[in-house]
PDB file of N, CA and C in Angstrom:
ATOM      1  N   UNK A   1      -5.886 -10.798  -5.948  1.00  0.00           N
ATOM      2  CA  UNK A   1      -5.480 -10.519  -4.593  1.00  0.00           C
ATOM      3  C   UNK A   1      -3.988 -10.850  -4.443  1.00  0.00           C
ATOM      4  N   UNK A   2      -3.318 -10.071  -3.702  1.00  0.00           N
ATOM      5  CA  UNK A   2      -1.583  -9.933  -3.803  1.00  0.00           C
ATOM      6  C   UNK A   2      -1.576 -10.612  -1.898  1.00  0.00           C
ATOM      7  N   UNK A   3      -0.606 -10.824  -1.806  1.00  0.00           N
ATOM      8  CA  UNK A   3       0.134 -11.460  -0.584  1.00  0.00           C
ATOM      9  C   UNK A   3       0.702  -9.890  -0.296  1.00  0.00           C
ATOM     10  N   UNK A   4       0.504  -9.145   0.878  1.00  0.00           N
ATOM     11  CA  UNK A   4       0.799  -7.881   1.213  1.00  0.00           C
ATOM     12  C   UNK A   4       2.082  -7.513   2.201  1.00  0.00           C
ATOM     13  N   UNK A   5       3.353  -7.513   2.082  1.00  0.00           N
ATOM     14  CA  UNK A   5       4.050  -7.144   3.285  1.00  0.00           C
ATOM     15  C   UNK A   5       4.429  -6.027   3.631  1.00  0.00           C
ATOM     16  N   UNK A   6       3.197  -5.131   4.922  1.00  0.00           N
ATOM     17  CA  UNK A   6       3.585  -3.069   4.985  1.00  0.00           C
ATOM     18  C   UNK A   6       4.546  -3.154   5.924  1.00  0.00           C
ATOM     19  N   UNK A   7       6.040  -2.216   5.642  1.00  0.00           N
ATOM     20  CA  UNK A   7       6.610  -1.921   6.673  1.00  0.00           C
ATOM     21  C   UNK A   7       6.196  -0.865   6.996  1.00  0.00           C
ATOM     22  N   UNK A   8       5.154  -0.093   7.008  1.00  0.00           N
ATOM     23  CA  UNK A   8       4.884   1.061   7.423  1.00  0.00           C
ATOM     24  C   UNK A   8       3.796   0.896   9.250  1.00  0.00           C
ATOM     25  N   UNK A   9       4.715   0.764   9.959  1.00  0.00           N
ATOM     26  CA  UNK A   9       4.144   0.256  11.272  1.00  0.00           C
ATOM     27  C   UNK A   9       3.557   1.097  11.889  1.00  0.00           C
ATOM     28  N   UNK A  10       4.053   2.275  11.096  1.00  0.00           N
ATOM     29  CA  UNK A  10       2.649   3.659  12.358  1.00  0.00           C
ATOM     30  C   UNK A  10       1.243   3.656  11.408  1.00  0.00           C
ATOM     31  N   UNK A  11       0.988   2.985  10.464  1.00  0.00           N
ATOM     32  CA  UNK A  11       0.167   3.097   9.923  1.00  0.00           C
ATOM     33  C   UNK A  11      -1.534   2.786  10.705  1.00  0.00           C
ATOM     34  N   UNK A  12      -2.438   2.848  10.940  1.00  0.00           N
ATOM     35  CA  UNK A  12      -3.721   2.860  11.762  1.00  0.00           C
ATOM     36  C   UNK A  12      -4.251   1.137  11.107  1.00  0.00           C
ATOM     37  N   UNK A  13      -3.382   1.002   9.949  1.00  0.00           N
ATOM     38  CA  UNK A  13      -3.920  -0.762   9.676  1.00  0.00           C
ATOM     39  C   UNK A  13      -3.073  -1.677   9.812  1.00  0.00           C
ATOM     40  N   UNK A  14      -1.831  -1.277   9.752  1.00  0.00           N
ATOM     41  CA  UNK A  14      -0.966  -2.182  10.174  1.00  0.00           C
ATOM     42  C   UNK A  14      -0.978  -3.083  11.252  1.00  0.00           C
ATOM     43  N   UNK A  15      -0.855  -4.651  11.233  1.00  0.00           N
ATOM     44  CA  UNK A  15      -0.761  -5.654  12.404  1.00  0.00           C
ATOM     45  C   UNK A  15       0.439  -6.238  11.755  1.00  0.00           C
ATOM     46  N   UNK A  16       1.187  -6.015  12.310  1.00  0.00           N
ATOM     47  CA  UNK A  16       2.324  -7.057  12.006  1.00  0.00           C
ATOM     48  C   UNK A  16       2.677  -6.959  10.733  1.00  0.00           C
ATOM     49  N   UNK A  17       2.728  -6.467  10.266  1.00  0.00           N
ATOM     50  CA  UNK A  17       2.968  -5.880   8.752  1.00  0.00           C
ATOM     51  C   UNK A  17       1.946  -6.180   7.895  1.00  0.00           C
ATOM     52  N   UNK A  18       0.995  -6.703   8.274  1.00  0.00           N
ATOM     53  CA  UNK A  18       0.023  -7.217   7.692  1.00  0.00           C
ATOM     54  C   UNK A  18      -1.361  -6.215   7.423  1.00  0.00           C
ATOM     55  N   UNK A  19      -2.205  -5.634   6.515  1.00  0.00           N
ATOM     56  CA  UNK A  19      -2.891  -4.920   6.298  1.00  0.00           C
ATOM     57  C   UNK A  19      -4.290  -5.509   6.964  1.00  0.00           C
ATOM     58  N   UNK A  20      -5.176  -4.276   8.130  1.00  0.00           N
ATOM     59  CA  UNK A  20      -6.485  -4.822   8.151  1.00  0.00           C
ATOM     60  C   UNK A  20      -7.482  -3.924   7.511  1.00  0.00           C
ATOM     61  N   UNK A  21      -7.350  -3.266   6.532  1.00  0.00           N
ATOM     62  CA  UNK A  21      -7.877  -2.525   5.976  1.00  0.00           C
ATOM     63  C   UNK A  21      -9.075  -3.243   4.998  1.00  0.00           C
ATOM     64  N   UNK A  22      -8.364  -4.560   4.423  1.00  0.00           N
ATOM     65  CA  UNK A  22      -8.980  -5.350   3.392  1.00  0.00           C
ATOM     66  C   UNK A  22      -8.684  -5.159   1.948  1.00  0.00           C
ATOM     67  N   UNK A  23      -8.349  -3.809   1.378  1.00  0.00           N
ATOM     68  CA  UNK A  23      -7.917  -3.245   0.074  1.00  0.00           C
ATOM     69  C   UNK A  23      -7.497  -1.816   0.586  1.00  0.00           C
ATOM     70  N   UNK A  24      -6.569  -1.718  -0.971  1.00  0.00           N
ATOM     71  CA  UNK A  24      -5.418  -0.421  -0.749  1.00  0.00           C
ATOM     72  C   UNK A  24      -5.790  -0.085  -1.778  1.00  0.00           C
ATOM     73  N   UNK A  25      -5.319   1.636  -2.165  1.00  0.00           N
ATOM     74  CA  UNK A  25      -5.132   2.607  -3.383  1.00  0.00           C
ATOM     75  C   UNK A  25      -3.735   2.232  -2.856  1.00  0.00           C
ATOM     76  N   UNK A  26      -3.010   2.132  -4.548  1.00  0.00           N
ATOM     77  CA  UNK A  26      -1.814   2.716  -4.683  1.00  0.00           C
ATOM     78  C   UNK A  26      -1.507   3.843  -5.556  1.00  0.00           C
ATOM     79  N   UNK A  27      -0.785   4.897  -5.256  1.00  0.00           N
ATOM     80  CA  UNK A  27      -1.150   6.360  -5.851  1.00  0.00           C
ATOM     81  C   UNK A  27       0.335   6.052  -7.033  1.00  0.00           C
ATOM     82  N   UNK A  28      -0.006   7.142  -7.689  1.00  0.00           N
ATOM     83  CA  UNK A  28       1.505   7.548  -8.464  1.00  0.00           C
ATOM     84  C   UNK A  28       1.112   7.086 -10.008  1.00  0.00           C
ATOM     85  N   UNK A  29      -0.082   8.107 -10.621  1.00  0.00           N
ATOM     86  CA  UNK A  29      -0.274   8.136 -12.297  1.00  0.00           C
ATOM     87  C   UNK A  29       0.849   8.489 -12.801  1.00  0.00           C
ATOM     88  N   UNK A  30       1.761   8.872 -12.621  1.00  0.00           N
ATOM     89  CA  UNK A  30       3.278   8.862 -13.955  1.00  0.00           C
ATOM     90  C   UNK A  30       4.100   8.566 -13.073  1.00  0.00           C
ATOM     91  N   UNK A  31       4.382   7.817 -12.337  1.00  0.00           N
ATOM     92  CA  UNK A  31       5.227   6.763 -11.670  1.00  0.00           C
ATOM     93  C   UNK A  31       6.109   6.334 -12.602  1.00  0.00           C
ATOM     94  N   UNK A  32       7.754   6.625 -12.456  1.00  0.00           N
ATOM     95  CA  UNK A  32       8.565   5.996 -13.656  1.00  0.00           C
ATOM     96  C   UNK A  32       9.834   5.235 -12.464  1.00  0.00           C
ATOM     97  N   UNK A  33       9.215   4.919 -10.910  1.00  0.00           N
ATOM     98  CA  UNK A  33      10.084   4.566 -10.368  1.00  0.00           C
ATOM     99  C   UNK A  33       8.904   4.109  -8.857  1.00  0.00           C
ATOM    100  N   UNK A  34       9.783   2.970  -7.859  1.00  0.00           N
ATOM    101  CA  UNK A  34       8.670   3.334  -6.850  1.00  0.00           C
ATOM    102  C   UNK A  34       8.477   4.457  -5.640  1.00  0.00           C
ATOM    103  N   UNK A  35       9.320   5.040  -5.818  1.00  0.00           N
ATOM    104  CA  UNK A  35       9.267   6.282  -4.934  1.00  0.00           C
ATOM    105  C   UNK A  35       8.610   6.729  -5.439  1.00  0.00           C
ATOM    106  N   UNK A  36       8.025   7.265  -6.500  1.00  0.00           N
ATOM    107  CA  UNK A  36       6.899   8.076  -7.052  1.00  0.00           C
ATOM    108  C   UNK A  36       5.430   7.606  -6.868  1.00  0.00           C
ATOM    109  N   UNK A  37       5.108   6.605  -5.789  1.00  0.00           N
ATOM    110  CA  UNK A  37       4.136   5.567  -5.631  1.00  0.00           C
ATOM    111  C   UNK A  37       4.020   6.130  -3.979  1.00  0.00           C
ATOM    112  N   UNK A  38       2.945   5.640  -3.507  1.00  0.00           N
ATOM    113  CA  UNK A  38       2.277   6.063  -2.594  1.00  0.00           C
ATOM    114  C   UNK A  38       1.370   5.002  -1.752  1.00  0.00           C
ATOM    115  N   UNK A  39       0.686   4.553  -1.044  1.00  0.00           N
ATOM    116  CA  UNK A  39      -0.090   3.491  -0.277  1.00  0.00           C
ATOM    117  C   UNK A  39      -1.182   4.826   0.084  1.00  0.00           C
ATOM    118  N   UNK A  40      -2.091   5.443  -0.644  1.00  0.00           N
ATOM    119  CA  UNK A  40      -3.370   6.460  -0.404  1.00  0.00           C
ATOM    120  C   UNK A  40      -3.976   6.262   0.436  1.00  0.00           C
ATOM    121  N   UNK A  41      -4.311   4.667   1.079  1.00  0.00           N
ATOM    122  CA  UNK A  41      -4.656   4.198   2.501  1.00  0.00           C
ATOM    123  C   UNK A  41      -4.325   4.697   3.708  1.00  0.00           C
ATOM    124  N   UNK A  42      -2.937   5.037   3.968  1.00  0.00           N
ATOM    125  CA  UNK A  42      -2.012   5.156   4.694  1.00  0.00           C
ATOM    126  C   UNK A  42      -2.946   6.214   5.662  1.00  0.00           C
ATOM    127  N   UNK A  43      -3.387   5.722   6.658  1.00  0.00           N
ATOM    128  CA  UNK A  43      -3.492   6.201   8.448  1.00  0.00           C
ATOM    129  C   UNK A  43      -2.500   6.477   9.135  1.00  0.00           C
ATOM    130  N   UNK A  44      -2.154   7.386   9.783  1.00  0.00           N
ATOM    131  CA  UNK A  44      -1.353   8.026  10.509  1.00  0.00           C
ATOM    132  C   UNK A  44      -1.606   7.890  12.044  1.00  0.00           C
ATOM    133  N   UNK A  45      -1.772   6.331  12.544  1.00  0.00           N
ATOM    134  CA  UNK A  45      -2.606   6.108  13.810  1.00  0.00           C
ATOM    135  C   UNK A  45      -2.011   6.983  14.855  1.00  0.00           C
ATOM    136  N   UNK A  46      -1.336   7.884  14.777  1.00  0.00           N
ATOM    137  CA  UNK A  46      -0.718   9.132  15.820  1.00  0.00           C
ATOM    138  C   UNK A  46      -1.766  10.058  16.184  1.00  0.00           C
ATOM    139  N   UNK A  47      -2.535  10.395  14.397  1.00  0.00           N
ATOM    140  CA  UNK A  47      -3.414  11.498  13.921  1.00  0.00           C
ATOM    141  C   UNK A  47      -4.291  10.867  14.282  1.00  0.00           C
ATOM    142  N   UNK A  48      -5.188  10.047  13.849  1.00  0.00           N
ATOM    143  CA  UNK A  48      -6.772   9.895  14.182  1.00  0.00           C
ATOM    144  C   UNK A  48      -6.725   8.855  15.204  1.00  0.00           C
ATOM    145  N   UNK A  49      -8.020   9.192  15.924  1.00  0.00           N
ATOM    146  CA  UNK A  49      -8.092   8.227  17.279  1.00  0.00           C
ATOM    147  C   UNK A  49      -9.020   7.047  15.854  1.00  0.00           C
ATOM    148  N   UNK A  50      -8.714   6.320  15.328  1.00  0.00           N
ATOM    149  CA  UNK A  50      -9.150   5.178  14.470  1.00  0.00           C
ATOM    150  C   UNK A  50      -9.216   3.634  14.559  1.00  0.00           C
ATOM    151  N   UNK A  51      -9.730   3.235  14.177  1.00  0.00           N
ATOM    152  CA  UNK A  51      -9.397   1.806  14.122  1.00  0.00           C
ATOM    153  C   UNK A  51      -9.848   0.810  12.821  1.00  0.00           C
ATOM    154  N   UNK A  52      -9.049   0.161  13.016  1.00  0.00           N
ATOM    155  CA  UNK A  52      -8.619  -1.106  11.609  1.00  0.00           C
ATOM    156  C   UNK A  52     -10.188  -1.408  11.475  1.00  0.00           C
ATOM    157  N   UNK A  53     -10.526  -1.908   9.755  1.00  0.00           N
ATOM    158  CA  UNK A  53     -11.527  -1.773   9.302  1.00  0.00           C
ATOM    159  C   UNK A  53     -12.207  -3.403   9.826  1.00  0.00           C
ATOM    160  N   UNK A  54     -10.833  -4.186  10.056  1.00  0.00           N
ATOM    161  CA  UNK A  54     -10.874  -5.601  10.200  1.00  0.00           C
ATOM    162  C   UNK A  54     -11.020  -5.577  11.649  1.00  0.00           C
ATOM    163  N   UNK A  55     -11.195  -7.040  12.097  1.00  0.00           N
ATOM    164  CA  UNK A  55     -10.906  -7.310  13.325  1.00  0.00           C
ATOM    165  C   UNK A  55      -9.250  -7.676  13.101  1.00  0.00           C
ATOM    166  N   UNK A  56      -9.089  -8.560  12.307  1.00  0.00           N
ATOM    167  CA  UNK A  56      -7.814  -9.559  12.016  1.00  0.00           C
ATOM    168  C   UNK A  56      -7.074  -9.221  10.397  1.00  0.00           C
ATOM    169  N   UNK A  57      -5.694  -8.841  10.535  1.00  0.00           N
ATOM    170  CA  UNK A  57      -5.345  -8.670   9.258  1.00  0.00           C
ATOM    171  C   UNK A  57      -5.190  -9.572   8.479  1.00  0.00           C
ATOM    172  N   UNK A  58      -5.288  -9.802   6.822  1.00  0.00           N
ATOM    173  CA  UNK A  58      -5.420 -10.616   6.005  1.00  0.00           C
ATOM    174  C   UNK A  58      -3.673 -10.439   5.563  1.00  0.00           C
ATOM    175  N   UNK A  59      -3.648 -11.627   4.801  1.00  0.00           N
ATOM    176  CA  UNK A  59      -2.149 -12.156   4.262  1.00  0.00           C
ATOM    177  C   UNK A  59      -2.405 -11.516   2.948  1.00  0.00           C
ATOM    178  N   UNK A  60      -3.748 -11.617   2.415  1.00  0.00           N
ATOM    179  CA  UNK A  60      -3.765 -11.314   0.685  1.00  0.00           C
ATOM    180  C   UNK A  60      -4.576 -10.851   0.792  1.00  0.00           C
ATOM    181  N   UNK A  61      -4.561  -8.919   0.126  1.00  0.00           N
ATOM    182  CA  UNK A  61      -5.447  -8.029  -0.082  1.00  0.00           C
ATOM    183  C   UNK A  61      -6.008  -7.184  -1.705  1.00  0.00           C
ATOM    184  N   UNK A  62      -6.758  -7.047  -1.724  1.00  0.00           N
ATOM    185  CA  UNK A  62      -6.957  -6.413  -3.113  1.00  0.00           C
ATOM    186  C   UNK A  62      -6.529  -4.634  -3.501  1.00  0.00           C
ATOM    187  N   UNK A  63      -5.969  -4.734  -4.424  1.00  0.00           N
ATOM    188  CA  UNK A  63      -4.774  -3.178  -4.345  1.00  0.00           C
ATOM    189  C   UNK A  63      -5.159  -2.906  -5.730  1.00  0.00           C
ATOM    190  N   UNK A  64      -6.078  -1.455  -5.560  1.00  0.00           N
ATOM    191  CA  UNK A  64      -6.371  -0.821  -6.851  1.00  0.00           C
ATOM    192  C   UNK A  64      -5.304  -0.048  -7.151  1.00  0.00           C
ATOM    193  N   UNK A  65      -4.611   0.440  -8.052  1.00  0.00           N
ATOM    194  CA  UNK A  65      -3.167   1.225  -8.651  1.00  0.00           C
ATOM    195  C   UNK A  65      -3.647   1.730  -9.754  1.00  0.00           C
ATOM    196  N   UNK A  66      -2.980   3.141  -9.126  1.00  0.00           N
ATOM    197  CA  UNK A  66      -3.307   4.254 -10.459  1.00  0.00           C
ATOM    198  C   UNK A  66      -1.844   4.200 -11.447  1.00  0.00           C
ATOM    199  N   UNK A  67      -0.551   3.244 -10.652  1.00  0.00           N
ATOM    200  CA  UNK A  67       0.979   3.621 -11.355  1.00  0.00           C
ATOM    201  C   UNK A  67       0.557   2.624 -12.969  1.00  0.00           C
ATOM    202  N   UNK A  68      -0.153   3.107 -13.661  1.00  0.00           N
ATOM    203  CA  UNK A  68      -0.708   2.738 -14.926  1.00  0.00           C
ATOM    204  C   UNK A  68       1.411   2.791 -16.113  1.00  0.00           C
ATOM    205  N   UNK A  69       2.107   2.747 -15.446  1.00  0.00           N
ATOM    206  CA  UNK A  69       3.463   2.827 -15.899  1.00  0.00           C
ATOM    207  C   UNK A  69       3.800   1.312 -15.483  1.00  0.00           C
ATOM    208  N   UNK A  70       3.553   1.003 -14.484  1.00  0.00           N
ATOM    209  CA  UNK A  70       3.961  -0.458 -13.907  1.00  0.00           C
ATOM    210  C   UNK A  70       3.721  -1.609 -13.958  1.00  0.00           C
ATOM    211  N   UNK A  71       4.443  -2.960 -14.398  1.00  0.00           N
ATOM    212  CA  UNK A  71       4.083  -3.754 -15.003  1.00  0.00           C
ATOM    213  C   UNK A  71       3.356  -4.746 -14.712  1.00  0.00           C
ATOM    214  N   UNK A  72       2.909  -4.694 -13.030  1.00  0.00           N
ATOM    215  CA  UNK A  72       1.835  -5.160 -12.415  1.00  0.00           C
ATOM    216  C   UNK A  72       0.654  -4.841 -12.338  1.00  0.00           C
ATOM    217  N   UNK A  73       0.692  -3.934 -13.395  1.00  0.00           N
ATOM    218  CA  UNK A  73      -0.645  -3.014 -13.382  1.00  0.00           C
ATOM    219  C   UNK A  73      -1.572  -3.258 -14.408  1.00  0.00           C
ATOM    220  N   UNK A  74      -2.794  -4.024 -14.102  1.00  0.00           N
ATOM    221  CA  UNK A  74      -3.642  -4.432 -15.269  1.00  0.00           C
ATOM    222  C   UNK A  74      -5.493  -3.522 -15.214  1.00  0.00           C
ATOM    223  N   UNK A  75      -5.403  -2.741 -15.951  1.00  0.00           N
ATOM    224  CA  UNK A  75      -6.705  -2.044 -15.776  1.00  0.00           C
ATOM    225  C   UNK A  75      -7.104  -1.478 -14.317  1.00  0.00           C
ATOM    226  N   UNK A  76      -6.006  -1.129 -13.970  1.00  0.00           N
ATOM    227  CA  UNK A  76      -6.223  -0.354 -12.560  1.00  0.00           C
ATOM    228  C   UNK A  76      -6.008  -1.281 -11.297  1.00  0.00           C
ATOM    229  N   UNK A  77      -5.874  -2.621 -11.489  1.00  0.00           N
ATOM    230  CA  UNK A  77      -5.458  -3.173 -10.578  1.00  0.00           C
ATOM    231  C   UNK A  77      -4.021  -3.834 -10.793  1.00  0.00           C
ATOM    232  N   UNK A  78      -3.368  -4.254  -8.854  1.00  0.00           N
ATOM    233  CA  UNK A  78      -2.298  -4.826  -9.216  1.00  0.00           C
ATOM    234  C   UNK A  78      -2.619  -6.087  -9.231  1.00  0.00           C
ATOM    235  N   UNK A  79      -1.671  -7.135 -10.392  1.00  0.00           N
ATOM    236  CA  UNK A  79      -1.740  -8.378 -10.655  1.00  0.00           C
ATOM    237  C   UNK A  79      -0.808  -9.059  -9.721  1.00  0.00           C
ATOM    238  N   UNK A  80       0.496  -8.540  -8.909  1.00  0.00           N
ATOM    239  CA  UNK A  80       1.405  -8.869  -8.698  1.00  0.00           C
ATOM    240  C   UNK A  80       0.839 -10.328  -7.903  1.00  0.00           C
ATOM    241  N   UNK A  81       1.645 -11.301  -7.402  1.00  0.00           N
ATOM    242  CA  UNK A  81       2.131 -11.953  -6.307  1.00  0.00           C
ATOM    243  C   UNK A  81       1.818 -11.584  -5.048  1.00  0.00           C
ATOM    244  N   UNK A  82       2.847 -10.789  -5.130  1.00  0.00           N
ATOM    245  CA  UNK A  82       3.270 -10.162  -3.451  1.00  0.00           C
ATOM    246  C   UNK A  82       3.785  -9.035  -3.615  1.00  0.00           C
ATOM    247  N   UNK A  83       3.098  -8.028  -2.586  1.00  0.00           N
ATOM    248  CA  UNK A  83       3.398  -6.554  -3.042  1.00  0.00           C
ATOM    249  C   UNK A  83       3.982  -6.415  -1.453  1.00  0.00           C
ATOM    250  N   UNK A  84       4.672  -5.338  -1.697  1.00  0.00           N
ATOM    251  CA  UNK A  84       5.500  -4.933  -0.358  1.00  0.00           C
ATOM    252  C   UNK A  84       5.573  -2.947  -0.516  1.00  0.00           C
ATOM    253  N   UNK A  85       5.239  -2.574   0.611  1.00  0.00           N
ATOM    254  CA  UNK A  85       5.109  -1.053   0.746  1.00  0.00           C
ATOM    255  C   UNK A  85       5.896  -0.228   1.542  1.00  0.00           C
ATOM    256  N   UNK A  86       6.374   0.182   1.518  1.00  0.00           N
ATOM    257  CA  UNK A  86       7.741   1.070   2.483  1.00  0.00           C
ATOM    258  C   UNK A  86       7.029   2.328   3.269  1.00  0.00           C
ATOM    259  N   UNK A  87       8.183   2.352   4.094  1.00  0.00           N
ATOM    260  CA  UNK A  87       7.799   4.424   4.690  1.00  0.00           C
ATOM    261  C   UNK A  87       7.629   4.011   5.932  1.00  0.00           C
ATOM    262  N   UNK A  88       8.336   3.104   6.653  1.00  0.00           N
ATOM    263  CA  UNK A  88       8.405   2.932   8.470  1.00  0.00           C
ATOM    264  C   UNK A  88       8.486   4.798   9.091  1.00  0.00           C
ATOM    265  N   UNK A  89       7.858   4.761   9.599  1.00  0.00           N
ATOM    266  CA  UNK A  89       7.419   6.197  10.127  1.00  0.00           C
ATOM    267  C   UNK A  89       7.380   7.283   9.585  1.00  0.00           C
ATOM    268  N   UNK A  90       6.445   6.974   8.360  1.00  0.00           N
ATOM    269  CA  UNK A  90       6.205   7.672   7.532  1.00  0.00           C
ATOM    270  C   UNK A  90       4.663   9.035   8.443  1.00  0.00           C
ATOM    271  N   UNK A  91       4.761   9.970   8.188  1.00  0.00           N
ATOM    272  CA  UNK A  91       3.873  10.966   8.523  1.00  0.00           C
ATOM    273  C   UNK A  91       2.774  11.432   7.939  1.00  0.00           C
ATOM    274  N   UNK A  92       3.066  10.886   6.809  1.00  0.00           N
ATOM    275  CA  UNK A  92       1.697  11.404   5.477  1.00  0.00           C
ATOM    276  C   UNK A  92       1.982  10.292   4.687  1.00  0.00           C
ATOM    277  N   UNK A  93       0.918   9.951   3.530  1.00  0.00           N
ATOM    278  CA  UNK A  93       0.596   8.798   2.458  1.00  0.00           C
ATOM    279  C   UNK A  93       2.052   9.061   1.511  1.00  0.00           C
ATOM    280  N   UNK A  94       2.870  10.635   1.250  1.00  0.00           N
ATOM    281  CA  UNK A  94       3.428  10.726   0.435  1.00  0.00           C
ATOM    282  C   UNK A  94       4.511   9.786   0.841  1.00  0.00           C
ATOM    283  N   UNK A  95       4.581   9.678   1.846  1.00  0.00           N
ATOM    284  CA  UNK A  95       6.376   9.112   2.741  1.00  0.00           C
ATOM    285  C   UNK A  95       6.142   7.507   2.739  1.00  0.00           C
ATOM    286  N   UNK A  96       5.137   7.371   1.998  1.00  0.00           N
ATOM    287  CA  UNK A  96       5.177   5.377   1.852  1.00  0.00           C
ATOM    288  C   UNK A  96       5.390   5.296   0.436  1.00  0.00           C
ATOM    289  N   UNK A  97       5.487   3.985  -0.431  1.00  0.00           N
ATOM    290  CA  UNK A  97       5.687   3.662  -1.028  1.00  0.00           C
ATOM    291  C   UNK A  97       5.569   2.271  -1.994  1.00  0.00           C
ATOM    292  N   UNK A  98       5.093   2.018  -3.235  1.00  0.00           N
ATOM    293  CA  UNK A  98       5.242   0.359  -3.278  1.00  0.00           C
ATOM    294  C   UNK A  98       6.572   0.050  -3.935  1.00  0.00           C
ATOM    295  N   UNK A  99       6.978  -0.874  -2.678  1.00  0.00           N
ATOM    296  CA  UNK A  99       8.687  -0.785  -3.612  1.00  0.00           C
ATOM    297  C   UNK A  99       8.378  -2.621  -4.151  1.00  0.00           C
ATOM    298  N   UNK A 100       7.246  -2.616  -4.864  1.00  0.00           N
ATOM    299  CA  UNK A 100       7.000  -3.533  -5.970  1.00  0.00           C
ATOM    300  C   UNK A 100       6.824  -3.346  -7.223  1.00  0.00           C
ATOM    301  N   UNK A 101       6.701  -1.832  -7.163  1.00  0.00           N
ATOM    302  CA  UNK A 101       7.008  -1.252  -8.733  1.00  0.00           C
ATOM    303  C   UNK A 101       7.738  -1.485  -9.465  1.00  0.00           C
ATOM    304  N   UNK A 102       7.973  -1.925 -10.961  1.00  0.00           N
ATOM    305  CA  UNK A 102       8.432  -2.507 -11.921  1.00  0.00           C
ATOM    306  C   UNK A 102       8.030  -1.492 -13.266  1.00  0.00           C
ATOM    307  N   UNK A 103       8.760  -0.385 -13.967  1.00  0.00           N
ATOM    308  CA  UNK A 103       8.200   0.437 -14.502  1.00  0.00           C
ATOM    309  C   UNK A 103       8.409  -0.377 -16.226  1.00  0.00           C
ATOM    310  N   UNK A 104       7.164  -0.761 -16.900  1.00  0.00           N
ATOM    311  CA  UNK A 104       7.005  -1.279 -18.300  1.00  0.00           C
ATOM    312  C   UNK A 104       8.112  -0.783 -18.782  1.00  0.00           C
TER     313      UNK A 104
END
């Protein structure tokens, strides 16, 4: 479990940068950078009338990753610390990002 910080604030899980989702996909199988990475989670709380899976967002979430290039990446999951995800008003999953990527 990683310590999570999303700046992606239109997101439908976002509290405070904090994820209530509980676990994330991170996208991007030939990822050789983190822009090529993705948060597959990513709600567009504009688009769906939705709500957070949680009541309360967690500090440390579990993040499956397909960026099998990245050096936090152990059998499909991330090992990191603390992962941090980009794309503040982002419109679709493509426009986020994990800018914790570290390419092997």
């Amino acid at each position: 479990m990683a310590q999570l910080k999303c700046e992606v604030n239109n997101c439908a899980y976002n509290d405070s940068c904090l994820c209530c989702k509980g676990d994330i996909m991170v996208g991007g199988k030939h990822a050789c950078c983190d822009d090529e990475t993705c948060c597959e989670s990513f709600v567009d709380e504009k688009r769906d009338s939705f709500t957070s899976a949680l009541d309360h967002p967690s500090k440390t979430i579990s993040i499956d990753c397909e960026a099998v290039k990245c050096v936090h990446n152990s059998n499909y999951k991330c090992v990191a610390d603390h992962v941090d995800i980009k794309g503040c008003g982002a419109c679709g999953c493509r426009e986020t990002a994990c800018a914790t990527f570290e390419e092997k």
